[in-house]
C-alpha atoms as a PDB file:
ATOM      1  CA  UNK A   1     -84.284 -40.660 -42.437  1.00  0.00           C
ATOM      2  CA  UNK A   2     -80.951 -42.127 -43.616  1.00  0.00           C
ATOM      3  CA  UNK A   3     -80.362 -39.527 -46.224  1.00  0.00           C
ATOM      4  CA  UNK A   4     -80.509 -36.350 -44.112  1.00  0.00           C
ATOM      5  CA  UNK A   5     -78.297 -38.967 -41.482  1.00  0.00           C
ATOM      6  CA  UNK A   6     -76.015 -39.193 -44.512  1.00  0.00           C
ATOM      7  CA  UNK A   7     -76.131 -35.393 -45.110  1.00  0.00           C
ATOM      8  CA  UNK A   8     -75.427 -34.400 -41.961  1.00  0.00           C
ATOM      9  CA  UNK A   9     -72.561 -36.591 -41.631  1.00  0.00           C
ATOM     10  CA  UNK A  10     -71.316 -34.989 -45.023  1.00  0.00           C
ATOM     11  CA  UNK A  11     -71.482 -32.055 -43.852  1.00  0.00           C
ATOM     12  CA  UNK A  12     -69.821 -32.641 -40.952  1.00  0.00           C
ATOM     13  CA  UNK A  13     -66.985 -34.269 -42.685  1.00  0.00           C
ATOM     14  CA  UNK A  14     -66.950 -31.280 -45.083  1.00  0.00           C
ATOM     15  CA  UNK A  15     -66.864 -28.995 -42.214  1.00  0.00           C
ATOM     16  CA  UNK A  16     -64.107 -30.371 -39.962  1.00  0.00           C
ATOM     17  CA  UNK A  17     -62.144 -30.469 -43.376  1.00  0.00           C
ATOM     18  CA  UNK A  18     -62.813 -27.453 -43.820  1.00  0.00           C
ATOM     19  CA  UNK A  19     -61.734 -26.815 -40.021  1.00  0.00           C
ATOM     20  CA  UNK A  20     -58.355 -28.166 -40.236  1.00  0.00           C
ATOM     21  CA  UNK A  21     -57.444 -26.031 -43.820  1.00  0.00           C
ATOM     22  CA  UNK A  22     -58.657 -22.878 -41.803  1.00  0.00           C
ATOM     23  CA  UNK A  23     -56.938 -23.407 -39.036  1.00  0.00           C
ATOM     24  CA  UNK A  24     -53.429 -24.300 -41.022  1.00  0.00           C
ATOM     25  CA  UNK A  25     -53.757 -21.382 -43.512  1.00  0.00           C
ATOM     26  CA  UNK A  26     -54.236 -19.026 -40.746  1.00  0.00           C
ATOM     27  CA  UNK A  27     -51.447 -20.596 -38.419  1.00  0.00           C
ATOM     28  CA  UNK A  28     -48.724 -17.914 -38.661  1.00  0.00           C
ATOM     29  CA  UNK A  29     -51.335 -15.308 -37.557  1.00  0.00           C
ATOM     30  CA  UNK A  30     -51.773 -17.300 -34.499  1.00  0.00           C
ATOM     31  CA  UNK A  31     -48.515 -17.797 -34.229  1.00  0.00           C
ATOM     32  CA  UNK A  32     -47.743 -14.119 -34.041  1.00  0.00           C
ATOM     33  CA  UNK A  33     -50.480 -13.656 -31.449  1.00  0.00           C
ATOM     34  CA  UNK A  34     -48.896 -16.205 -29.255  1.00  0.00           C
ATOM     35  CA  UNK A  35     -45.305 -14.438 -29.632  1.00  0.00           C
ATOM     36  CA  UNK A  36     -46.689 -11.484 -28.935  1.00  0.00           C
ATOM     37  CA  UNK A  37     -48.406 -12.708 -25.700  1.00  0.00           C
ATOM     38  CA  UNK A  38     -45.690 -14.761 -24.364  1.00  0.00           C
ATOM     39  CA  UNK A  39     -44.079 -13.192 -20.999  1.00  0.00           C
ATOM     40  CA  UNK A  40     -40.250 -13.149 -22.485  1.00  0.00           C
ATOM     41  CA  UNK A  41     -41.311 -11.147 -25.641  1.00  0.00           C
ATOM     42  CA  UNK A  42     -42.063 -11.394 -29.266  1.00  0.00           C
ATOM     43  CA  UNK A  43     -38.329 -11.369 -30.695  1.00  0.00           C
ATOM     44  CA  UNK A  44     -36.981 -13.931 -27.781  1.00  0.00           C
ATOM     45  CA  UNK A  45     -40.096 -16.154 -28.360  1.00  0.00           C
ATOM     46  CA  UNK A  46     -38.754 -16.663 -31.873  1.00  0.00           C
ATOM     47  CA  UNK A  47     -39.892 -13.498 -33.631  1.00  0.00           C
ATOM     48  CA  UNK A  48     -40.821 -14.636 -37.242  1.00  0.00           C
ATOM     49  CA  UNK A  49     -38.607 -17.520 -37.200  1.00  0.00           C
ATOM     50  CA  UNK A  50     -40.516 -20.896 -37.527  1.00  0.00           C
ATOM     51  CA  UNK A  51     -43.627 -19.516 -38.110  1.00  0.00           C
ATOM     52  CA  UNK A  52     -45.136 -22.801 -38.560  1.00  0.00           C
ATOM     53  CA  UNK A  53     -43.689 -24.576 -34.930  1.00  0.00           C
ATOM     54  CA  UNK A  54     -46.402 -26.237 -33.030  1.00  0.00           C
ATOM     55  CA  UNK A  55     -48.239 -27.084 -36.673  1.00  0.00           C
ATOM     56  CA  UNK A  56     -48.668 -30.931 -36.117  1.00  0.00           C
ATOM     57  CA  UNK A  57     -50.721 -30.505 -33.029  1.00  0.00           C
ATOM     58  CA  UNK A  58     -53.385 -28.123 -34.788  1.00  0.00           C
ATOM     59  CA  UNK A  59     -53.356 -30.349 -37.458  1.00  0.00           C
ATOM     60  CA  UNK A  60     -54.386 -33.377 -34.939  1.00  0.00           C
ATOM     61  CA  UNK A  61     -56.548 -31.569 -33.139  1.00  0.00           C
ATOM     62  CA  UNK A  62     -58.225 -29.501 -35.547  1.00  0.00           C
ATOM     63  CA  UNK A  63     -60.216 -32.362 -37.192  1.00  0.00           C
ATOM     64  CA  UNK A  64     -62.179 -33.970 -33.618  1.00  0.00           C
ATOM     65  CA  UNK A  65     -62.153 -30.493 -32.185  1.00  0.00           C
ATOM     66  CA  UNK A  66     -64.401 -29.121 -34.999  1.00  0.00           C
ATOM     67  CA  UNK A  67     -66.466 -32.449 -35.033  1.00  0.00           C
ATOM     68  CA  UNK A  68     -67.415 -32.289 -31.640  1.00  0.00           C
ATOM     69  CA  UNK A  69     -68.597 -28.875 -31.531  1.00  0.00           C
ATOM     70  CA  UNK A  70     -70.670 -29.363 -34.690  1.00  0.00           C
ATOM     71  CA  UNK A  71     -72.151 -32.600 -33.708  1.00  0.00           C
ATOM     72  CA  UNK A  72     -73.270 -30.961 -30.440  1.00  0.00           C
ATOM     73  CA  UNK A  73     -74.277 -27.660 -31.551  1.00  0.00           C
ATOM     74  CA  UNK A  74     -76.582 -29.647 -34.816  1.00  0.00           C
ATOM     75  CA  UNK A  75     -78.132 -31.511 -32.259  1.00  0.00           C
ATOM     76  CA  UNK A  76     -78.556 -29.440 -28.833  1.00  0.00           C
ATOM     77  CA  UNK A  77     -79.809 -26.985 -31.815  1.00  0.00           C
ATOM     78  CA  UNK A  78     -82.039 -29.445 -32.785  1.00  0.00           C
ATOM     79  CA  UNK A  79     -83.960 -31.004 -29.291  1.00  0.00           C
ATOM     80  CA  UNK A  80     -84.168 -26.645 -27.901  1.00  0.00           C
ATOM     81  CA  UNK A  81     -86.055 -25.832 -31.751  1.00  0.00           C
ATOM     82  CA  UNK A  82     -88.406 -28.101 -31.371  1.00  0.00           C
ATOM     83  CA  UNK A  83     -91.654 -26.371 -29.898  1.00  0.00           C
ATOM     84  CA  UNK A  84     -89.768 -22.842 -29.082  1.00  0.00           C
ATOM     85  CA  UNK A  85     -90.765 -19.828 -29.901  1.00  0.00           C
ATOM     86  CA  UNK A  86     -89.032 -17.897 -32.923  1.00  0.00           C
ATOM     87  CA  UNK A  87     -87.830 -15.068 -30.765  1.00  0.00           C
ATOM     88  CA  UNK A  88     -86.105 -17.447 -28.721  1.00  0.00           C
ATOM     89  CA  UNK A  89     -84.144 -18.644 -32.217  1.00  0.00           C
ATOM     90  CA  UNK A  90     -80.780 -16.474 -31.214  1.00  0.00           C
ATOM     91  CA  UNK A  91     -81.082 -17.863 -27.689  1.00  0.00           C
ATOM     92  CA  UNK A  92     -81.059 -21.516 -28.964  1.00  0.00           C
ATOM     93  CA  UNK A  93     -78.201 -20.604 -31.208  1.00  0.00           C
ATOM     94  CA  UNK A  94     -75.985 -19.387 -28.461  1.00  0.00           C
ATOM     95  CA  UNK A  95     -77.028 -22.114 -26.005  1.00  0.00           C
ATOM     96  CA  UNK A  96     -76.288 -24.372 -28.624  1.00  0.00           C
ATOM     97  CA  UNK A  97     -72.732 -22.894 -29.490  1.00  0.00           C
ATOM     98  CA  UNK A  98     -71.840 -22.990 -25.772  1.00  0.00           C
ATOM     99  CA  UNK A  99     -72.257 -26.087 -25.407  1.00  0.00           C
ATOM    100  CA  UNK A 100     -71.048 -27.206 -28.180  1.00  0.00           C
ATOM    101  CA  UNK A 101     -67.737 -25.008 -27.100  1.00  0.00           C
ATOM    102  CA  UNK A 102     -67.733 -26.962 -24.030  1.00  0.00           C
ATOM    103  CA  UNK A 103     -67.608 -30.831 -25.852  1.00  0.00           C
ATOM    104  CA  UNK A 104     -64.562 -29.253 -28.472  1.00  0.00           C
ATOM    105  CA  UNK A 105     -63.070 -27.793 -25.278  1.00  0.00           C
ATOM    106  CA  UNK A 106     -62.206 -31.420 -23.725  1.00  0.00           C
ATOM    107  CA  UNK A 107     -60.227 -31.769 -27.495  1.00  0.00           C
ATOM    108  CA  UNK A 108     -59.152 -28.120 -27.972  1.00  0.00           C
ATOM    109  CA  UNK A 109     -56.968 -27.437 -24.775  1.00  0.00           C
ATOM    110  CA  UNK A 110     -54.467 -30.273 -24.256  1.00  0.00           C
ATOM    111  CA  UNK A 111     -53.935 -29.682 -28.404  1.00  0.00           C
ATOM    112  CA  UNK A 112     -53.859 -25.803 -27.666  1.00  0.00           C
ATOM    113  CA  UNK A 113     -51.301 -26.102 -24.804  1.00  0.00           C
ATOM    114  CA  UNK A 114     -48.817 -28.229 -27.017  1.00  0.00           C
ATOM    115  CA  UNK A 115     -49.207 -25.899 -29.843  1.00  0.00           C
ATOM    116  CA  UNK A 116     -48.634 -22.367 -27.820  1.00  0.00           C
ATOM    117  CA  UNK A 117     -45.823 -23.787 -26.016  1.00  0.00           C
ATOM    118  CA  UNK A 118     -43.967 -24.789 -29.561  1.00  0.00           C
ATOM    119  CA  UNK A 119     -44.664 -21.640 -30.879  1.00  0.00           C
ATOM    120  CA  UNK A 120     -42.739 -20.222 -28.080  1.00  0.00           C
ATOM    121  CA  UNK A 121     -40.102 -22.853 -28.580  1.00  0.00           C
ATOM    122  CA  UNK A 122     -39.334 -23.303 -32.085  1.00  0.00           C
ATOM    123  CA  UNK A 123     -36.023 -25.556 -31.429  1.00  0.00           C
ATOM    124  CA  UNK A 124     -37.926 -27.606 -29.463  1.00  0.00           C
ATOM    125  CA  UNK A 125     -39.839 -30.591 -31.457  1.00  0.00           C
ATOM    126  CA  UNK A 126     -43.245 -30.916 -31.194  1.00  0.00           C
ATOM    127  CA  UNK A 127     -42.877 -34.488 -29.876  1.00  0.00           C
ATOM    128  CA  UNK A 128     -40.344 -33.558 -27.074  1.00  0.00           C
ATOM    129  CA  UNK A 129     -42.876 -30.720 -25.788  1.00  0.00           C
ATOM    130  CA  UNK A 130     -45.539 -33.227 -25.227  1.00  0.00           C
ATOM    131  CA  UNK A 131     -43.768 -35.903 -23.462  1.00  0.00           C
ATOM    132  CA  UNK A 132     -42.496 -33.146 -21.350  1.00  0.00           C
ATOM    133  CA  UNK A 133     -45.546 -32.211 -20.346  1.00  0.00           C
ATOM    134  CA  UNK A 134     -46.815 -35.293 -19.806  1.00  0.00           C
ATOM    135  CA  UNK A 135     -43.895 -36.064 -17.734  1.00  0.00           C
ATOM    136  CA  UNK A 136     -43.804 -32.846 -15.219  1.00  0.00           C
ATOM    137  CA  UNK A 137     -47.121 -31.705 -15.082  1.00  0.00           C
ATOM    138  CA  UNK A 138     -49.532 -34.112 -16.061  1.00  0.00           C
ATOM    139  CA  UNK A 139     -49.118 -35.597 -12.542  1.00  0.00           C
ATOM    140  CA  UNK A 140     -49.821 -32.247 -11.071  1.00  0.00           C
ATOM    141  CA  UNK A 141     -53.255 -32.023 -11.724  1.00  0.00           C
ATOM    142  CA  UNK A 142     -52.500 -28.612 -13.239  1.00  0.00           C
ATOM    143  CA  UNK A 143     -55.415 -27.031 -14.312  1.00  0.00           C
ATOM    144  CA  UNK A 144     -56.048 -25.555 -17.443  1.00  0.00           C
ATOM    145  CA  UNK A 145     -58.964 -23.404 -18.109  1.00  0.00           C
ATOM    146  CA  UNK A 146     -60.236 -22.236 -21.344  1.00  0.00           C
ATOM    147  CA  UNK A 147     -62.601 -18.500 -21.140  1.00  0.00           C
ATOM    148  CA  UNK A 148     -64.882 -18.452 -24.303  1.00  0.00           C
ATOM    149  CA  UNK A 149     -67.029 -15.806 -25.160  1.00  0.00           C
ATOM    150  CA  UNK A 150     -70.161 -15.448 -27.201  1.00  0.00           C
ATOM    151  CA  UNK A 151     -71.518 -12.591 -29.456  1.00  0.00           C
ATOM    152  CA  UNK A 152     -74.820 -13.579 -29.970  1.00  0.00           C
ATOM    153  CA  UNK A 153     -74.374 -14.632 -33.839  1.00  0.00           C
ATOM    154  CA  UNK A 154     -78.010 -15.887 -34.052  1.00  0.00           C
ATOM    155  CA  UNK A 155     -79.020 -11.421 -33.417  1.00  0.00           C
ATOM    156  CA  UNK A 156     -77.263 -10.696 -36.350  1.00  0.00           C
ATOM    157  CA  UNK A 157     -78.552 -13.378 -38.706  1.00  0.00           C
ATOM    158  CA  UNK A 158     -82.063 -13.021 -37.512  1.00  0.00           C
ATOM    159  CA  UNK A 159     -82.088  -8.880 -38.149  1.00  0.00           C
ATOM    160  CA  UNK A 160     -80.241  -9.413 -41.123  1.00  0.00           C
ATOM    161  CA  UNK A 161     -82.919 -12.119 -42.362  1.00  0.00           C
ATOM    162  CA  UNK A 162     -85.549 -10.035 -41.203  1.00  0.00           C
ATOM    163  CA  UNK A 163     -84.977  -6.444 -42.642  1.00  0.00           C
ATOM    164  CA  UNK A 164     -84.282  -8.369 -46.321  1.00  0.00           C
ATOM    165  CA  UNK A 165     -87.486 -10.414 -45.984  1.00  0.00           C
ATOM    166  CA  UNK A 166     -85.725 -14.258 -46.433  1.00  0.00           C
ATOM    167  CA  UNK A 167     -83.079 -16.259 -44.721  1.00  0.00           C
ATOM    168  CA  UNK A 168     -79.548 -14.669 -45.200  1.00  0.00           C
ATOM    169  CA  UNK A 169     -77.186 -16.106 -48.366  1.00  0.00           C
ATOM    170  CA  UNK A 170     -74.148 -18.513 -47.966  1.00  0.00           C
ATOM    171  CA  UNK A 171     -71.883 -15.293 -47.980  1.00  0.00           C
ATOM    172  CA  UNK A 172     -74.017 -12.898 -45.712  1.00  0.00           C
ATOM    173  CA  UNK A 173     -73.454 -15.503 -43.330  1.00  0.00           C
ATOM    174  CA  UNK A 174     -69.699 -15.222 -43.473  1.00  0.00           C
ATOM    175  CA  UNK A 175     -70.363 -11.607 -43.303  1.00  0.00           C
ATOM    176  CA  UNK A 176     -71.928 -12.200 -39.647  1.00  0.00           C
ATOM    177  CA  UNK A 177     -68.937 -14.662 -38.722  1.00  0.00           C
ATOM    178  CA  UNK A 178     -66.569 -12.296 -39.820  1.00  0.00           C
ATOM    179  CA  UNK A 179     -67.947  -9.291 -37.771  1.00  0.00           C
ATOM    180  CA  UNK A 180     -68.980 -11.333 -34.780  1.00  0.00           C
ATOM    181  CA  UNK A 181     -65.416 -12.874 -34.733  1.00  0.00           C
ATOM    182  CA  UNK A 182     -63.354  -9.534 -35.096  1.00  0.00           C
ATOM    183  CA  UNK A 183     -65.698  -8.035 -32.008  1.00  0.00           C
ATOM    184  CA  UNK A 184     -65.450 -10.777 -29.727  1.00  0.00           C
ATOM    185  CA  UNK A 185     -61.962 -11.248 -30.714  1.00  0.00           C
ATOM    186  CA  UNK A 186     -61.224  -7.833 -29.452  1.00  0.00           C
ATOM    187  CA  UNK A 187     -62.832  -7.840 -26.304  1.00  0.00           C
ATOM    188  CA  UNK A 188     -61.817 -11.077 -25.127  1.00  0.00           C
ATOM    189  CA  UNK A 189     -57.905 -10.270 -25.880  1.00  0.00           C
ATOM    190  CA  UNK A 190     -56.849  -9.906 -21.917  1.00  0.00           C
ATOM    191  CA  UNK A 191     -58.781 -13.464 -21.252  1.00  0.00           C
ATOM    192  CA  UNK A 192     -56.554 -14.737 -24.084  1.00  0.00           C
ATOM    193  CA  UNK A 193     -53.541 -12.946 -22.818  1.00  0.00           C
ATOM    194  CA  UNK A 194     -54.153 -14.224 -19.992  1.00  0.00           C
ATOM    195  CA  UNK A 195     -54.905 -18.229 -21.307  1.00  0.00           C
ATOM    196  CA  UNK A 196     -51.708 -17.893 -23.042  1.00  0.00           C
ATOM    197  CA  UNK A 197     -49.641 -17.327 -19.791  1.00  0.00           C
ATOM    198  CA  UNK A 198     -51.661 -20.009 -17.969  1.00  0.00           C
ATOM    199  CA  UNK A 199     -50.724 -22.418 -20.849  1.00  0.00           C
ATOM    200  CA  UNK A 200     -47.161 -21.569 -20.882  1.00  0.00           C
ATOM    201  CA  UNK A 201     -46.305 -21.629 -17.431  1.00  0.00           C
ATOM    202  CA  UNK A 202     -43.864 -24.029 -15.868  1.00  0.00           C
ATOM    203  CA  UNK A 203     -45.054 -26.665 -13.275  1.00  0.00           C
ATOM    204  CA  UNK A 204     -45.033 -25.274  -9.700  1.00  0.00           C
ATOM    205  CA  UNK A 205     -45.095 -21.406 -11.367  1.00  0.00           C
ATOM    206  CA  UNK A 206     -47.825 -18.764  -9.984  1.00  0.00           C
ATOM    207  CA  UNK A 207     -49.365 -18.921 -13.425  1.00  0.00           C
ATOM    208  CA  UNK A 208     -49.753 -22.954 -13.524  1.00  0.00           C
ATOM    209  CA  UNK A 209     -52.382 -22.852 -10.845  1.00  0.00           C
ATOM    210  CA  UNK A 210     -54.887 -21.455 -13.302  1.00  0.00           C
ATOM    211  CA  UNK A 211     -55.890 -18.647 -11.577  1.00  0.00           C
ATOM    212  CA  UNK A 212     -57.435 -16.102 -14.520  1.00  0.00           C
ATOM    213  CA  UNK A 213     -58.154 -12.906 -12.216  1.00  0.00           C
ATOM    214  CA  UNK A 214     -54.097 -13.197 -10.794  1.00  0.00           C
ATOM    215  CA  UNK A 215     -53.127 -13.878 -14.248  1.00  0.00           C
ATOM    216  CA  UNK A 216     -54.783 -10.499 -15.697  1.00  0.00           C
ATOM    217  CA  UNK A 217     -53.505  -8.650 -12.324  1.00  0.00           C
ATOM    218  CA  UNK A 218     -49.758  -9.603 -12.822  1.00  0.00           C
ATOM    219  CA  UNK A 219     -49.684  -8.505 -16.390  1.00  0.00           C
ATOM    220  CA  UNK A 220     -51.630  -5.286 -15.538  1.00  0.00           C
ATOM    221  CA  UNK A 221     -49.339  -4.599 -12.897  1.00  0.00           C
ATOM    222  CA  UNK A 222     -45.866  -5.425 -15.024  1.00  0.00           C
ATOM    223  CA  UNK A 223     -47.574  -3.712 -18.084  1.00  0.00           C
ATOM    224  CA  UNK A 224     -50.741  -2.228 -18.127  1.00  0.00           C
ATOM    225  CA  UNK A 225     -53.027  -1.503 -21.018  1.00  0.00           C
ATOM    226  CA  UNK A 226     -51.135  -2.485 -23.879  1.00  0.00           C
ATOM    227  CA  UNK A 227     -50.058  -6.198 -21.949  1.00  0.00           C
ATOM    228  CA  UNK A 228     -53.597  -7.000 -21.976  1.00  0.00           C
ATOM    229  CA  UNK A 229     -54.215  -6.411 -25.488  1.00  0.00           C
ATOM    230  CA  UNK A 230     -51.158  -7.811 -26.705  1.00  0.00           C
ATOM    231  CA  UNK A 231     -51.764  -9.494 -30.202  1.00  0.00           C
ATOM    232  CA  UNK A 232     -54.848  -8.061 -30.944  1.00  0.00           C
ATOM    233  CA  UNK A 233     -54.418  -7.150 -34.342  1.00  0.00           C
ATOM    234  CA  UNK A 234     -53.291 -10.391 -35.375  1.00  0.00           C
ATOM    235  CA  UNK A 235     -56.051 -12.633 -33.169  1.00  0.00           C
ATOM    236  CA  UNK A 236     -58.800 -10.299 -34.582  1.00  0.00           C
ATOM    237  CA  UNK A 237     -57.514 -11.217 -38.291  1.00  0.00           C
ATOM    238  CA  UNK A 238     -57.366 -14.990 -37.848  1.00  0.00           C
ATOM    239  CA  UNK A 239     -60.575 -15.103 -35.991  1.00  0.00           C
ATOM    240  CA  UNK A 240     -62.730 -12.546 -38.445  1.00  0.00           C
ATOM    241  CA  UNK A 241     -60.456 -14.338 -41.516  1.00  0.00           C
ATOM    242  CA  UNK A 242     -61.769 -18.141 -39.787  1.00  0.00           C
ATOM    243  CA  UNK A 243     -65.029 -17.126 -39.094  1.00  0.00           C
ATOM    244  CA  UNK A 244     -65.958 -15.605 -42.982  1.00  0.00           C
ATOM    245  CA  UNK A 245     -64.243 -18.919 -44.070  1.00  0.00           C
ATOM    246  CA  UNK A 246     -65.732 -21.080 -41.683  1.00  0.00           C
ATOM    247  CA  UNK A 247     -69.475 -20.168 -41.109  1.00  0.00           C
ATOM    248  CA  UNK A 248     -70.017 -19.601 -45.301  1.00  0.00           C
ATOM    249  CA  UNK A 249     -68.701 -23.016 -45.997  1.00  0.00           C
ATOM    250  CA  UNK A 250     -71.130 -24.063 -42.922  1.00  0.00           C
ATOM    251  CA  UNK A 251     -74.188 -22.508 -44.736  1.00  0.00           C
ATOM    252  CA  UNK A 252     -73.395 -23.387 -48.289  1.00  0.00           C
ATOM    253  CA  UNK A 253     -72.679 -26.799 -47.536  1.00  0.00           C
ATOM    254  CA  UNK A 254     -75.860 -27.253 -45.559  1.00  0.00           C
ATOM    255  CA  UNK A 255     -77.890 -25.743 -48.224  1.00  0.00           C
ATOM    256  CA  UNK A 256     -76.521 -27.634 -51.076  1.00  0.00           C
ATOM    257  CA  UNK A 257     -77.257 -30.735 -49.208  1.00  0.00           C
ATOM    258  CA  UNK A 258     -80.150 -29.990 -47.126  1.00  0.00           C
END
């Protein structure tokens, strides 16, 4: 009724908070990541010098971007539960997350383009980079694709749960985030590698077209291995840091209130 409506919202509120604190503590990490990806280099993309450019379009985005993909994921969670199966519990979960991915996604990449391209620039004002972009390549109809991936979270909490005999505690949950993060973190570094050149490339460029698979082939080709996992270290640390933070606020919020 209108006290689990009020909960939820709570929650919610609690959570994008909670969003927005991650995503600013963790910042220079991702800022490192995004030197370290960026086609001129880590030292001319500013090196460890204003570690913190690009921060007022996380903090903007951070808020909506984790509202949306809460809102969706509570309630596409919510319509697939009803009348499943239990086995199909880790398949709701990722269906759910996707999704929910998907809604954050339309908030997340203009805000994720501003930011990577300050962090490249840290002269430039966060202010002057977005009416830039606007200007030259809004008009384009440049194309700007975000690849998520998935580790099926839901296996892990559902194994977990089962071999202990009762649904897993606030902090075994941020366990699970944590691990989940860190491995699909790593294996998903040449699609960010490859995001990041996307999102940094000039208007008219090869790399503004979008095109993923010619994006991954040009930094294989210039250099190999080590291009495509450029800034792994530091992505796998925010991500694994974000996702302990993130997911055990999640559950101990939703069980104090729920």
């Amino acid at each position: 009724g209108k006290q689990n409506c009020f909960c939820l919202s709570l929650i919610l509120s609690l959570l994008s908070l909670a969003g927005v604190c991650v995503d600013l503590i963790l910042f220079p990490l991702d800022t490192v990541k995004t030197r370290l990806q960026s086609p001129q280099g880590f030292r001319k993309a500013g090196g460890f010098r204003g570690i913190y450019a690009g921060v007022p379009s996380t903090a903007i985005g951070s808020f909506p971007n984790a509202a949306a993909f809460f809102i969706t994921y509570e309630n596409v969670k919510s319509v697939l539960h009803h009348g499943s199966a239990s086995y199909l519990t880790p398949a709701t979960h990722m269906v759910a997350a996707s999704l929910g991915e998907v809604v954050a996604c339309l908030i997340r990449v203009p805000s994720e383009v501003i930011k990577q391209r300050a962090q490249v620039s840290p002269s430039s004002s966060t202010l002057r980079i977005l009416s830039h972009t606007l200007y030259h390549e809004v008009s384009s109809e440049q194309n700007f694709r975000e690849i998520v991936s998935f580790f099926p979270l839901g296996v892990i909490h559902d194994l977990w749960s089962w071999k202990q005999g009762h649904v897993v505690d606030s902090w075994q949950s941020a366990v699970c985030g944590a691990f989940a993060g860190g491995f699909a973190a790593a294996v998903t570094t040449p699609l960010d590698v490859a995001k990041t050149r996307i999102m940094l490339a000039k208007a008219g460029s090869s790399n503004a077209s979008g095109n993923v698979l010619a994006a991954l082939g040009g930094i294989w080709r210039t250099q190999g291995l080590s291009g495509l996992f450029a800034g792994v270290v530091p992505r796998m640390a925010a991500i694994s840091l974000g996702g302990f933070i993130f997911l055990g606020t999640y559950e101990k919020t939703r069980q104090l209130l729920l």
